[in-house]
C-alpha atoms as a PDB file:
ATOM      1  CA  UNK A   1      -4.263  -1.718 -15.320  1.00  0.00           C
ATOM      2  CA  UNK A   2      -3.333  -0.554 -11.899  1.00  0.00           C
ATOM      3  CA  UNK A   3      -3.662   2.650 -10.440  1.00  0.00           C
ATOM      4  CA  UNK A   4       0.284   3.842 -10.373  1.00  0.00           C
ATOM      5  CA  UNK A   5       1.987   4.055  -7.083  1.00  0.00           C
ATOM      6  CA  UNK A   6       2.112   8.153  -6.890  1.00  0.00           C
ATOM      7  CA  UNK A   7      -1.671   8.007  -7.975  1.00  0.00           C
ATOM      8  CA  UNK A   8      -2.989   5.908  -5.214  1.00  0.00           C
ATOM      9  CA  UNK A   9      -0.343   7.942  -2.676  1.00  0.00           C
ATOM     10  CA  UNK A  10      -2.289   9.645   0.226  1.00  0.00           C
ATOM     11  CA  UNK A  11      -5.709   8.134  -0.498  1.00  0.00           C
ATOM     12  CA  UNK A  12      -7.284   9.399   2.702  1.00  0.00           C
ATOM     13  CA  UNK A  13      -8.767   6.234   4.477  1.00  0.00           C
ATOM     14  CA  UNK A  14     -11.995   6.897   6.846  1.00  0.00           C
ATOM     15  CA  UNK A  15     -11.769   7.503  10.816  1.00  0.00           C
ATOM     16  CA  UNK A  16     -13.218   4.377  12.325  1.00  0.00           C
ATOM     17  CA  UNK A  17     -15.705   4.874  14.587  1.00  0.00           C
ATOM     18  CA  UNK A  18     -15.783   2.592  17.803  1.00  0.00           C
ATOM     19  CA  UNK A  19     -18.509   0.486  15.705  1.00  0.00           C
ATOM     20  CA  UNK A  20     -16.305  -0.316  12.717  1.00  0.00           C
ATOM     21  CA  UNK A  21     -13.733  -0.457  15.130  1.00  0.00           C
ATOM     22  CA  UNK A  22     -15.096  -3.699  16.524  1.00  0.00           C
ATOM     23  CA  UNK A  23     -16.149  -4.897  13.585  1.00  0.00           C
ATOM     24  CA  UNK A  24     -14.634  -8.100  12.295  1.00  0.00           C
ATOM     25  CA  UNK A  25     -16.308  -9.131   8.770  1.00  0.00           C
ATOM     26  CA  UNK A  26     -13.823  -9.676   5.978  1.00  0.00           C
ATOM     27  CA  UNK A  27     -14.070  -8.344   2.814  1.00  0.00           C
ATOM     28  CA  UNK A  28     -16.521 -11.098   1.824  1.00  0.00           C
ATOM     29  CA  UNK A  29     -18.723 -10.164   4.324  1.00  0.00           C
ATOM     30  CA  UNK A  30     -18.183  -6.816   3.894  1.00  0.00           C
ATOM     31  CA  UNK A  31     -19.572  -7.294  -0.119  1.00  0.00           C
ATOM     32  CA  UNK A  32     -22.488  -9.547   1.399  1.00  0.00           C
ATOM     33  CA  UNK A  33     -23.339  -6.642   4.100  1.00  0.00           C
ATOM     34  CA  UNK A  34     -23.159  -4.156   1.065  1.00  0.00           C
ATOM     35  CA  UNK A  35     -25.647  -5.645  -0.905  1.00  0.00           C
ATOM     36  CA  UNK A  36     -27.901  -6.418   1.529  1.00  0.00           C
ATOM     37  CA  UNK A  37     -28.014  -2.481   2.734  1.00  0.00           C
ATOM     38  CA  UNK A  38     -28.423  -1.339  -0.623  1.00  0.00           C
ATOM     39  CA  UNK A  39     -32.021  -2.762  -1.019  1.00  0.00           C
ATOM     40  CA  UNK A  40     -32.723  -0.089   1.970  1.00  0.00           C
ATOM     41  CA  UNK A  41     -31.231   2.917   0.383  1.00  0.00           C
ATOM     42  CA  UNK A  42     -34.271   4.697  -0.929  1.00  0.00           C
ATOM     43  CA  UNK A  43     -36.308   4.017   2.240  1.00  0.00           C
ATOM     44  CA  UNK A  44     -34.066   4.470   3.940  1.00  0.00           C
ATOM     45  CA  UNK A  45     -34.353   4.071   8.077  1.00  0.00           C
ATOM     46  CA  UNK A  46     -31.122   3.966   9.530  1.00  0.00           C
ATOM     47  CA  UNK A  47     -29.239   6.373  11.516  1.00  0.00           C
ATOM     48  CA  UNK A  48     -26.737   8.695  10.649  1.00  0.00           C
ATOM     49  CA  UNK A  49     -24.276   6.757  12.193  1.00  0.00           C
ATOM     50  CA  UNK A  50     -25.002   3.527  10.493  1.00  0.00           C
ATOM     51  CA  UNK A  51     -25.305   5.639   7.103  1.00  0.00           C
ATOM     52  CA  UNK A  52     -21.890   6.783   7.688  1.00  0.00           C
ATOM     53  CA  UNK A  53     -20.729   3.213   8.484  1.00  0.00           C
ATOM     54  CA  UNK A  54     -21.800   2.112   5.158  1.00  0.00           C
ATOM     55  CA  UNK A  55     -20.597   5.192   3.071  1.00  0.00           C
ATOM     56  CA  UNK A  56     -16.694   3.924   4.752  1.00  0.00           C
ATOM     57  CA  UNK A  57     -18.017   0.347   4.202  1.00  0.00           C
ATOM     58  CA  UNK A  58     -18.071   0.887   0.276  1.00  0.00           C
ATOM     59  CA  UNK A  59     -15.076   3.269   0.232  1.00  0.00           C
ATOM     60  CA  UNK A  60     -12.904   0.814   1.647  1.00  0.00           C
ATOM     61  CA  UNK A  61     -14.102  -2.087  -0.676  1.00  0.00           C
ATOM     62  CA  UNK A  62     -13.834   0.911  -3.777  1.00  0.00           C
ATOM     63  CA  UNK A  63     -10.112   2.094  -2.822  1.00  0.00           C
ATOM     64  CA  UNK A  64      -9.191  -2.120  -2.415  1.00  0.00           C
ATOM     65  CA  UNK A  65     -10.879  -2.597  -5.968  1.00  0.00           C
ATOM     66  CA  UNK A  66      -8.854   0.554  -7.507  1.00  0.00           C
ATOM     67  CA  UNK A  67      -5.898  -0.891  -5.885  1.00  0.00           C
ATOM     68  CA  UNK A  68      -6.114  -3.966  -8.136  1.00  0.00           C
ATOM     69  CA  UNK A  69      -7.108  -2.201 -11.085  1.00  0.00           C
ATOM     70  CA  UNK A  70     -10.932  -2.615 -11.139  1.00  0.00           C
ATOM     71  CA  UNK A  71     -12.092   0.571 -11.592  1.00  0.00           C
ATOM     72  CA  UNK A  72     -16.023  -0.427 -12.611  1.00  0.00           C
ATOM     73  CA  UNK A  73     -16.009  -2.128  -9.504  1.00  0.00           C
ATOM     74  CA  UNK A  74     -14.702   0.377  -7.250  1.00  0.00           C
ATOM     75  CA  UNK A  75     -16.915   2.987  -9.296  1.00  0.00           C
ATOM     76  CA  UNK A  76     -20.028   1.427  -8.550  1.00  0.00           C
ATOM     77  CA  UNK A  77     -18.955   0.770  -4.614  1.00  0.00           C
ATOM     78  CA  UNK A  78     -18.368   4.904  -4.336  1.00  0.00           C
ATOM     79  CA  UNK A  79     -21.698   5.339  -6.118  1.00  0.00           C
ATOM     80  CA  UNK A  80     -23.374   3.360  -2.912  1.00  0.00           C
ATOM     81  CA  UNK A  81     -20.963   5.211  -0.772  1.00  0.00           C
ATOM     82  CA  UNK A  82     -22.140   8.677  -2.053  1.00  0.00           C
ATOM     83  CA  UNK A  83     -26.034   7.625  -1.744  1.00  0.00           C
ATOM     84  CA  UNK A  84     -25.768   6.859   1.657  1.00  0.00           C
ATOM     85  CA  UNK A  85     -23.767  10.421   2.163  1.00  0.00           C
ATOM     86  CA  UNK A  86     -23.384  12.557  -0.134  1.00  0.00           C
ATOM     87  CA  UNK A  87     -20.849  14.327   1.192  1.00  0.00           C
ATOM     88  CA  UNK A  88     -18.403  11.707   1.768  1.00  0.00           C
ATOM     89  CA  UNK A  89     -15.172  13.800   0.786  1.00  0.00           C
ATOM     90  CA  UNK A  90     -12.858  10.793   0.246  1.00  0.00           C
ATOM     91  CA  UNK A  91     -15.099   8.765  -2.234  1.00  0.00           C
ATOM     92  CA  UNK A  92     -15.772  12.235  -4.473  1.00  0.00           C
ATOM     93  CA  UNK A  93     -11.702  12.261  -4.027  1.00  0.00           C
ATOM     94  CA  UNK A  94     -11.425   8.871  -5.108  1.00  0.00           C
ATOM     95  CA  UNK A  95     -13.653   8.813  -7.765  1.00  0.00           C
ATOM     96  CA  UNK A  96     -12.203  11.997  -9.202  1.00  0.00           C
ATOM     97  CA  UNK A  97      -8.610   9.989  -9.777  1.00  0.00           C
ATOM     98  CA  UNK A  98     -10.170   7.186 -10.926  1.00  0.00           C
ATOM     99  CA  UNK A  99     -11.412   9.208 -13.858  1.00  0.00           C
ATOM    100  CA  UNK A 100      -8.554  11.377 -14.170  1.00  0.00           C
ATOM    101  CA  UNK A 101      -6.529   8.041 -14.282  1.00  0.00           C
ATOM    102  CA  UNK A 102      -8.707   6.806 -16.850  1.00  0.00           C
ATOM    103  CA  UNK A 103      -8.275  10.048 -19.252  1.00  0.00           C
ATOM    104  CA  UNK A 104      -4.825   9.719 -18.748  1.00  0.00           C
ATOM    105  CA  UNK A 105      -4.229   6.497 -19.802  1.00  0.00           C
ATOM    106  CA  UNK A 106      -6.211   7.395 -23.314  1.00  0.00           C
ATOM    107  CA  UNK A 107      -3.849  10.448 -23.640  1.00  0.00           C
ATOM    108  CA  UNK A 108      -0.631   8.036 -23.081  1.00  0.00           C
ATOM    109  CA  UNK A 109      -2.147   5.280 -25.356  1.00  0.00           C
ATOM    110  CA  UNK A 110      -2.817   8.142 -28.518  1.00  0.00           C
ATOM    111  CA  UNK A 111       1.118  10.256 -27.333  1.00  0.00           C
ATOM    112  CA  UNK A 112       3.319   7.502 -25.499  1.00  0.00           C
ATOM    113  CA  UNK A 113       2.855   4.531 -26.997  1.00  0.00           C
ATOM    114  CA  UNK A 114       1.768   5.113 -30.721  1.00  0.00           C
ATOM    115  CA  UNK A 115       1.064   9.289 -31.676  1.00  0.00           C
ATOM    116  CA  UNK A 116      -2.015   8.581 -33.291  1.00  0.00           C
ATOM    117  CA  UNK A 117      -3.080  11.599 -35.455  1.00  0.00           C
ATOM    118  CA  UNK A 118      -6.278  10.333 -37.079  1.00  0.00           C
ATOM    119  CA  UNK A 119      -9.900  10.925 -36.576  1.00  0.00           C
ATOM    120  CA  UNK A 120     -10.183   7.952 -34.149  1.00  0.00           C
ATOM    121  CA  UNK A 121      -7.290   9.610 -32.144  1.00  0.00           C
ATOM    122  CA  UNK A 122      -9.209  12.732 -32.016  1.00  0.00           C
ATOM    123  CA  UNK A 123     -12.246  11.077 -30.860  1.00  0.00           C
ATOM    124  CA  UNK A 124     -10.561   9.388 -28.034  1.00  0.00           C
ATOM    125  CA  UNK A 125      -9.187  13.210 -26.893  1.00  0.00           C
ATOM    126  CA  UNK A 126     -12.515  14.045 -26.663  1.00  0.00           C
ATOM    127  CA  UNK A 127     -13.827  11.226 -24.406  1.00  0.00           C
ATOM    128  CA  UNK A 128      -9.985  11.989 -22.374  1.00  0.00           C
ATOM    129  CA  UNK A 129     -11.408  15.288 -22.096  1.00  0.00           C
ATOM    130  CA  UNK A 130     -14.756  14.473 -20.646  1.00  0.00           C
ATOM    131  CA  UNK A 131     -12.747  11.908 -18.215  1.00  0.00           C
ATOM    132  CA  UNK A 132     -10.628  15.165 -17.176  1.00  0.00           C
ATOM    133  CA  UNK A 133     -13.769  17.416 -16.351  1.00  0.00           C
ATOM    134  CA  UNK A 134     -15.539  14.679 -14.531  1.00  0.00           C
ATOM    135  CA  UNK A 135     -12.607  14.242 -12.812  1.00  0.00           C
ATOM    136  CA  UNK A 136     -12.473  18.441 -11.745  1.00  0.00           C
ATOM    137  CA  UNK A 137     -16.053  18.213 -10.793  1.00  0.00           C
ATOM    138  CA  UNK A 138     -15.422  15.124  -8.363  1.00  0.00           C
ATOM    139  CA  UNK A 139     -12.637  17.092  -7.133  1.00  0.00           C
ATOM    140  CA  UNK A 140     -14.701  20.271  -6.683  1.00  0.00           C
ATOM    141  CA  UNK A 141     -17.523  18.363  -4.628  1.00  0.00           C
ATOM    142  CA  UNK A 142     -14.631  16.295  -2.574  1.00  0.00           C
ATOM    143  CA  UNK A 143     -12.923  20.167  -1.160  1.00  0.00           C
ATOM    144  CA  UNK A 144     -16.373  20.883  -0.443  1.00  0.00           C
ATOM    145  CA  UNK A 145     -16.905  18.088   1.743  1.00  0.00           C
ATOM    146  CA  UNK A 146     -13.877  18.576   3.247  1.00  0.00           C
ATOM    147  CA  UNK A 147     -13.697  20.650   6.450  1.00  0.00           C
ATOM    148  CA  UNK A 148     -11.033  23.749   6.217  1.00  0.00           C
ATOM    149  CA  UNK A 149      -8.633  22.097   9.032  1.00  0.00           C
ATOM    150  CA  UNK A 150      -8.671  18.449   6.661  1.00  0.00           C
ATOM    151  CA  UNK A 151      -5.446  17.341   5.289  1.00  0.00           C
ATOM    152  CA  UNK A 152      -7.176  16.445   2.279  1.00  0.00           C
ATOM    153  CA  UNK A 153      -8.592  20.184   1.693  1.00  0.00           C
ATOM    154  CA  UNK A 154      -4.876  20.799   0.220  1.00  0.00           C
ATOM    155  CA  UNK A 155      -5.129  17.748  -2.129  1.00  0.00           C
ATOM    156  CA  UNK A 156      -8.469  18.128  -3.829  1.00  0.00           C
ATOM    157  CA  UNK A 157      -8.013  21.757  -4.371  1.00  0.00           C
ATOM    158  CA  UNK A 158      -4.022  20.611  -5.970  1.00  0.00           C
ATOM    159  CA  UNK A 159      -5.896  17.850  -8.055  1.00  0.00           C
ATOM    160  CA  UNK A 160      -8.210  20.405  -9.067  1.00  0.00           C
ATOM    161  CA  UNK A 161      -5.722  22.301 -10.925  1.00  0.00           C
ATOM    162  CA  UNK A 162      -3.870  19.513 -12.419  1.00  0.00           C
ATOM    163  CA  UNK A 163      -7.448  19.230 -14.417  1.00  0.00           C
ATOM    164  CA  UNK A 164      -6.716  22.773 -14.716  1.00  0.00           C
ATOM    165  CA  UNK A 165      -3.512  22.866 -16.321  1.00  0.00           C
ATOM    166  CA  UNK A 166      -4.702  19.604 -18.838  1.00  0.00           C
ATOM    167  CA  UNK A 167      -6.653  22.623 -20.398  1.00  0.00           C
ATOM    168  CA  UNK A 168      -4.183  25.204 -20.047  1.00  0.00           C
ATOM    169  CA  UNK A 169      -6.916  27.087 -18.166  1.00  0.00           C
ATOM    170  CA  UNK A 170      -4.232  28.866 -16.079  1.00  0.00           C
ATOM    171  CA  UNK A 171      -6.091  31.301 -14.301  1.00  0.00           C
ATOM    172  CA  UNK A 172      -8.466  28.679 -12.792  1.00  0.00           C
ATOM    173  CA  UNK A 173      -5.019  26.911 -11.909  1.00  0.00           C
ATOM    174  CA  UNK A 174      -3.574  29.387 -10.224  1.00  0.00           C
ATOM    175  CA  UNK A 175      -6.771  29.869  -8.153  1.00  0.00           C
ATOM    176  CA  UNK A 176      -6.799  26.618  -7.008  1.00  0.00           C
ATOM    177  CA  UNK A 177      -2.999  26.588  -6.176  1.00  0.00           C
ATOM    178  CA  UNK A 178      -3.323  29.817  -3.705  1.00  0.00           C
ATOM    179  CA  UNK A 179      -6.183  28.073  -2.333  1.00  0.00           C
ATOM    180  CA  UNK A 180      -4.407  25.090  -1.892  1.00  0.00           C
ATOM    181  CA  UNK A 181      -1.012  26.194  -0.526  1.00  0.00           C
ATOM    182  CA  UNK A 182      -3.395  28.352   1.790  1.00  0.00           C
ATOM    183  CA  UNK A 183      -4.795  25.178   3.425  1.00  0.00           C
ATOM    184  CA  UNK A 184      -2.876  24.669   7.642  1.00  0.00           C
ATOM    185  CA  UNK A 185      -2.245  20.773   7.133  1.00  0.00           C
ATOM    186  CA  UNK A 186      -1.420  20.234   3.377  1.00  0.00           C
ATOM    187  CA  UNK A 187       1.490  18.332   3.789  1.00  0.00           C
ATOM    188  CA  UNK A 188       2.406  18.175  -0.104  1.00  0.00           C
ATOM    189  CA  UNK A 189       2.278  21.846  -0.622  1.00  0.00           C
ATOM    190  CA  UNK A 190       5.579  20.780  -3.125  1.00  0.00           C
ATOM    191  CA  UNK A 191       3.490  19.453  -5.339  1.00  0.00           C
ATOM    192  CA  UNK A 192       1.650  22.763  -5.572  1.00  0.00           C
ATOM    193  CA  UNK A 193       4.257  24.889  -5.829  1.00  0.00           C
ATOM    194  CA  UNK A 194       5.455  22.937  -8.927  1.00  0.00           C
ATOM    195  CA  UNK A 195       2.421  23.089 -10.307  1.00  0.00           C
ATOM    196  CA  UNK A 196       1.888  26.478  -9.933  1.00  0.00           C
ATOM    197  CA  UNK A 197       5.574  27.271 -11.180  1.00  0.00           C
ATOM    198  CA  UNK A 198       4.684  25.451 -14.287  1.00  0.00           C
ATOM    199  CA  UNK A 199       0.910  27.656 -15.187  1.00  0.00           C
ATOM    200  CA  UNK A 200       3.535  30.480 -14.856  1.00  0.00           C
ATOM    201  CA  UNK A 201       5.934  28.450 -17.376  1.00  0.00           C
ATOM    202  CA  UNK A 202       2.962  28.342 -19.723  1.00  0.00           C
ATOM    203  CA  UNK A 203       1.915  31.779 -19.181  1.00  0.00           C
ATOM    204  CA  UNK A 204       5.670  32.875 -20.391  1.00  0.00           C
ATOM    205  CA  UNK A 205       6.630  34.258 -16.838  1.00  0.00           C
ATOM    206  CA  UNK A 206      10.186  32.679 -16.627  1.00  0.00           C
ATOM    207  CA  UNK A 207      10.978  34.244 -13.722  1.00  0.00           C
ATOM    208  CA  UNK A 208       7.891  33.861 -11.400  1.00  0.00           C
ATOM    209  CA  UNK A 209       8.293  30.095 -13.008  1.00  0.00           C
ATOM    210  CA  UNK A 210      11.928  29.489 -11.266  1.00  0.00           C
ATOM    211  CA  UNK A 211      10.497  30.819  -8.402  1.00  0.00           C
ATOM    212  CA  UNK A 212       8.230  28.510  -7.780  1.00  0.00           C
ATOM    213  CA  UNK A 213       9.935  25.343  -8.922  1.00  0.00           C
ATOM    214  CA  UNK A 214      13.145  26.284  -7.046  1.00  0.00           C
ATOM    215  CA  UNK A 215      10.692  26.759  -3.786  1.00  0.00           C
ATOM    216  CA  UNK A 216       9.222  23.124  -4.850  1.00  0.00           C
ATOM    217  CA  UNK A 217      12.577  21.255  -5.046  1.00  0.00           C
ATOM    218  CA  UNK A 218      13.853  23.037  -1.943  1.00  0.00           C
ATOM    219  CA  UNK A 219      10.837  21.419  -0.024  1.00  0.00           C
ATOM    220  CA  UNK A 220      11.444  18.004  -1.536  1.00  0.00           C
ATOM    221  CA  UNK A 221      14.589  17.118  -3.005  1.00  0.00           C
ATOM    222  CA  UNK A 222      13.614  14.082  -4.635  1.00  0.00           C
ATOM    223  CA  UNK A 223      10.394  15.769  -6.156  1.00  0.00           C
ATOM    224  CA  UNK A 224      11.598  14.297  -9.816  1.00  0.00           C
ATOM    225  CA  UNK A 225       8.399  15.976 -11.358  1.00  0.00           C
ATOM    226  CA  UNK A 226       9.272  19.548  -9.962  1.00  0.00           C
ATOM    227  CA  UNK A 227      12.651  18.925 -10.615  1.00  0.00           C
ATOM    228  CA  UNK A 228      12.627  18.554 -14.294  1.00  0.00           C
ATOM    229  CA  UNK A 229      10.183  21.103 -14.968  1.00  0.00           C
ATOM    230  CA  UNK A 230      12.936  23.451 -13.452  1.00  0.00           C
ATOM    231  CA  UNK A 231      15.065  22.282 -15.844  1.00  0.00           C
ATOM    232  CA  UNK A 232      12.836  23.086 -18.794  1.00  0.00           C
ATOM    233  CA  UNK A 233      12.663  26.743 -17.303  1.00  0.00           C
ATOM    234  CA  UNK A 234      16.641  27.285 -17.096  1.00  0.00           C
ATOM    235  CA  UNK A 235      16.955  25.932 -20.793  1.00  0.00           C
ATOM    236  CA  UNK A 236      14.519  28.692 -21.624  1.00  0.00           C
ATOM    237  CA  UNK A 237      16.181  31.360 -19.704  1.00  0.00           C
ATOM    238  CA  UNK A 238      19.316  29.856 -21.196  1.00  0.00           C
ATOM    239  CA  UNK A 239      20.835  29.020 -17.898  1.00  0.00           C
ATOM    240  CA  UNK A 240      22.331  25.800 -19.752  1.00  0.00           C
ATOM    241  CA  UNK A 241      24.641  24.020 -17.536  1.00  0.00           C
ATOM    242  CA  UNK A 242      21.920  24.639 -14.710  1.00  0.00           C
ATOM    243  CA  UNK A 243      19.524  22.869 -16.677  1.00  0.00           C
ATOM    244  CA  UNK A 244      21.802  20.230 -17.804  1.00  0.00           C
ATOM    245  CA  UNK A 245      22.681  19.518 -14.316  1.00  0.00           C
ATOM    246  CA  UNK A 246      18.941  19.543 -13.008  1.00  0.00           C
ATOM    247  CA  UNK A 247      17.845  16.941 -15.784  1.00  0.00           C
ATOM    248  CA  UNK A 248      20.390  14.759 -15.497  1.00  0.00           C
ATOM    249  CA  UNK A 249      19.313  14.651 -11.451  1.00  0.00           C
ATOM    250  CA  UNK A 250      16.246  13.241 -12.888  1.00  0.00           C
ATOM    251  CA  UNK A 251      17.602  10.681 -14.773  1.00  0.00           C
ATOM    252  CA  UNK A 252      19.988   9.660 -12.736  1.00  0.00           C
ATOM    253  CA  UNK A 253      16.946   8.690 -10.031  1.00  0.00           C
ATOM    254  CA  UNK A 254      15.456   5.558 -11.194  1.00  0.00           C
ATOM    255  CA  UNK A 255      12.072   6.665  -9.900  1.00  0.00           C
ATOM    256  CA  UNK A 256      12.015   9.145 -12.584  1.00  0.00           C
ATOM    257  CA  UNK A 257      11.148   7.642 -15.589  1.00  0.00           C
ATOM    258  CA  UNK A 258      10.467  11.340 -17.573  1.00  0.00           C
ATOM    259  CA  UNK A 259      11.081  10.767 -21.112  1.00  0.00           C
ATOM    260  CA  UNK A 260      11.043  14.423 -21.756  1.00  0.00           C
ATOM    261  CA  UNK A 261      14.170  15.191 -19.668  1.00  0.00           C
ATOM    262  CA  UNK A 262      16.658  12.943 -21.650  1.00  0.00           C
ATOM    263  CA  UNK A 263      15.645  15.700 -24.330  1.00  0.00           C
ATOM    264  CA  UNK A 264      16.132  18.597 -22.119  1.00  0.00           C
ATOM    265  CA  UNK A 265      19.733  16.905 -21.424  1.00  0.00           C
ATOM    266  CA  UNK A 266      20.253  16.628 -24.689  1.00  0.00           C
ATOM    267  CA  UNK A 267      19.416  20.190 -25.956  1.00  0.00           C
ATOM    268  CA  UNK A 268      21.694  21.156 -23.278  1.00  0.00           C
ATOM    269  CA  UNK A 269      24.541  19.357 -24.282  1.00  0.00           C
ATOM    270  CA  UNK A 270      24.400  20.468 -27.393  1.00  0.00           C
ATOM    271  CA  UNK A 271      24.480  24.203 -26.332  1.00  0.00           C
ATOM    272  CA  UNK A 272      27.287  22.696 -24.741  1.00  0.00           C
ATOM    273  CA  UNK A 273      29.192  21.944 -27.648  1.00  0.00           C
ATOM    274  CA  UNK A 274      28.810  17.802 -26.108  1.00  0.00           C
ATOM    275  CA  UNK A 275      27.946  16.571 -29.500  1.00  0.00           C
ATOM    276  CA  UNK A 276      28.119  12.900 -28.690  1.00  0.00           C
ATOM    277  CA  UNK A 277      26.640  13.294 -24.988  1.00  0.00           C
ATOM    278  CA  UNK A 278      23.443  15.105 -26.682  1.00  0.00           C
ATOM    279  CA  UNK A 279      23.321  11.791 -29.177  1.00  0.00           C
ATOM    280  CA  UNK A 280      23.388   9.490 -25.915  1.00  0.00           C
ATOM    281  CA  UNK A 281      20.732  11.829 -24.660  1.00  0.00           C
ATOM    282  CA  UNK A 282      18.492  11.347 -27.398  1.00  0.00           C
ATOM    283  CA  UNK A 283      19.106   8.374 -28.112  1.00  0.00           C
ATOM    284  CA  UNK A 284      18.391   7.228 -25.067  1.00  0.00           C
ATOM    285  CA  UNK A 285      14.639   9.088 -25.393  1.00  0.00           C
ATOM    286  CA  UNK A 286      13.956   7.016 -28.074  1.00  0.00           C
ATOM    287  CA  UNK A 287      14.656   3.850 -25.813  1.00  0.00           C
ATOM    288  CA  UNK A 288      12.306   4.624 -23.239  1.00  0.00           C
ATOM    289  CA  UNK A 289       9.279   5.324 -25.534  1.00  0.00           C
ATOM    290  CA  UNK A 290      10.348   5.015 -29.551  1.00  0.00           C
ATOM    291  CA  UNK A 291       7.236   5.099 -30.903  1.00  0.00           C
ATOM    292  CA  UNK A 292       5.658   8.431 -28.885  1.00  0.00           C
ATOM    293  CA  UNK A 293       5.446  11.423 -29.899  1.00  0.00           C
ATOM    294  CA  UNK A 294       8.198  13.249 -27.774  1.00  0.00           C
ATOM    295  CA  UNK A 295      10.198  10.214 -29.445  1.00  0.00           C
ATOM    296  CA  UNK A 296       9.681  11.880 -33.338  1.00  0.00           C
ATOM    297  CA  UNK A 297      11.206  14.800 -31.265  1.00  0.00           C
ATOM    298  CA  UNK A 298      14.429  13.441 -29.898  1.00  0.00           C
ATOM    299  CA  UNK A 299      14.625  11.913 -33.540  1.00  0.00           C
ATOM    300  CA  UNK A 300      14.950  15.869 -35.593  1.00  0.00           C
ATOM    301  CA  UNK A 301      17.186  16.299 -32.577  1.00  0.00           C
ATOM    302  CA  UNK A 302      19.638  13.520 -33.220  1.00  0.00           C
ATOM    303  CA  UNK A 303      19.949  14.023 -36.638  1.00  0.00           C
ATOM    304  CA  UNK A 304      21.146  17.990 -35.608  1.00  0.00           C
ATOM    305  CA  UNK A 305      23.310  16.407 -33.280  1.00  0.00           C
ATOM    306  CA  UNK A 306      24.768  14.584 -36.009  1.00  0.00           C
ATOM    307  CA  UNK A 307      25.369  17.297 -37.810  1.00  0.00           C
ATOM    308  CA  UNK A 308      26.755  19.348 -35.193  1.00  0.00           C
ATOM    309  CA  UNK A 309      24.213  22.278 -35.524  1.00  0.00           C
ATOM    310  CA  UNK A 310      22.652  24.527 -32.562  1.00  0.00           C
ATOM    311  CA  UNK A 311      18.660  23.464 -31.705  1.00  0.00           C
ATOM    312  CA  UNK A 312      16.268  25.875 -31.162  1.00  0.00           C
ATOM    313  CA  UNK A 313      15.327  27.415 -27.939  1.00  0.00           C
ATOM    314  CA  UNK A 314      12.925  25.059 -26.153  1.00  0.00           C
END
């Protein structure tokens, strides 16, 4: 499986220097070169220029591999990247999505595509959740690395609490948000502000929660992600027909394939008193992923739909 679109978005590629500049090998020869330079790495002779050379070398070859969806491989290349310098920002970075991409996908096998409640299901949290904290510390070493006037210094420290809000470890979150909206050339500081709006959501500060979203969308109107989390917040504040009206933005975009908003819409609706728009709402959550477990959701919901009864907040 491929790294999605918005994953892979903003991968910071190395600064040539004049010698890779000049340098015409292909990727072939780029593998061959790479193998033959790893014999050398613990004796290792060469200058910190041609160290640095092969540390981009291998990141290149590891971000064409993720690309593609060959994660061992492109794990293995930022392992040789990272011996020759340790402190290569952008192959901590990368590695640190790789794994949180990985963890991911376990957590949208067991919740999206079956809702697997056994033990097995359990056990595969538990290796999601040791994906997730690899993931932080790659992350952590990556801002490190990263000088303090580095676009990337915004990213890793935004990615940071992503891992942060997986374990509802909000205070952490919110420290790495400030830290990251404090950054000069973040240029995704959206993406932040959503995030932080939502470890206010889960805290229960409503208000501090809009604030933050509404900043988000304002900065990027097509920012589907902060957009629909500010429609969760108005349902909750029981500002219906401005959540109806934010969640239906989201599905109206065809890049914004959120399950959870059709519910949202739905709930909405039937505040509303739009019994059979809430039943299109739902029903159309079941389409996009009937056997999840948002899906089992939208189901209780339809059948109170039916029955033309209020939902519960939320």
């Amino acid at each position: 499986m491929q790294l999605r679109p918005h994953v892979l978005a903003g991968i910071p590629h190395p600064e040539p220097t004049p010698r890779v500049r000049h340098r015409a090998l292909g990727v072939l020869g780029l593998a061959l070169w790479a193998a033959v330079t790893l014999g050398c790495a613990h004796d290792d002779k060469r200058s910190p220029e041609q160290l640095r050379d092969s540390a981009d070398n291998h990141y290149e070859i590891a971000l064409g591999s993720a690309q593609t969806g060959s994660f061992d491989d492109a794990k293995k290349q930022l392992e040789f990247a990272l011996e020759a310098i340790p402190d290569h920002g952008n192959a901590h970075y990368l590695m640190g999505l790789i794994k949180l991409h990985e963890g991911r996908m376990i957590i949208e096998f067991i919740e999206s595509e079956m809702c697997l409640t056994d033990q097995a299901a359990d056990e595969q949290r538990l290796r999601a959740d040791e994906l997730h904290r690899a993931a932080h510390e790659s992350f952590t070493k990556a801002a490190a690395s990263y000088g303090e006037n580095d676009p990337s210094l915004g990213r890793a420290f935004n990615s940071m609490a992503v891992i942060s809000l997986y374990f509802h470890d909000h205070e952490r979150a919110r420290s790495e948000l400030e830290l990251a909206l404090g950054t000069q050339f973040y240029t995704e500081k959206y993406s932040a502000l959503a995030n932080l709006g939502w470890a206010f959501y889960e805290q229960g500060d409503l208000v501090q929660a809009m604030t933050e979203l509404r900043q988000s969308v304002l900065m990027n109107p097509d920012y589907c992600v902060g957009r629909y989390r500010l429609a969760q917040v108005y349902l909750d504040f029981d500002m219906t027909e401005q959540a109806l009206e934010e969640a239906q933005r989201v599905i109206d975009d065809e890049r914004c394939p959120i399950q959870d908003a059709h519910r949202v819409a739905g709930i909405a609706r039937m505040r509303l008193g739009h019994g059979q728009g809430a039943s299109d709402a739902f029903a159309d959550c079941l389409e996009l992923a009937p056997r999840s477990c948002l899906a089992n959701a939208c189901r209780q919901f339809m059948s109170l739909a039916a029955a033309d009864a209020r939902p519960p907040s939320g």
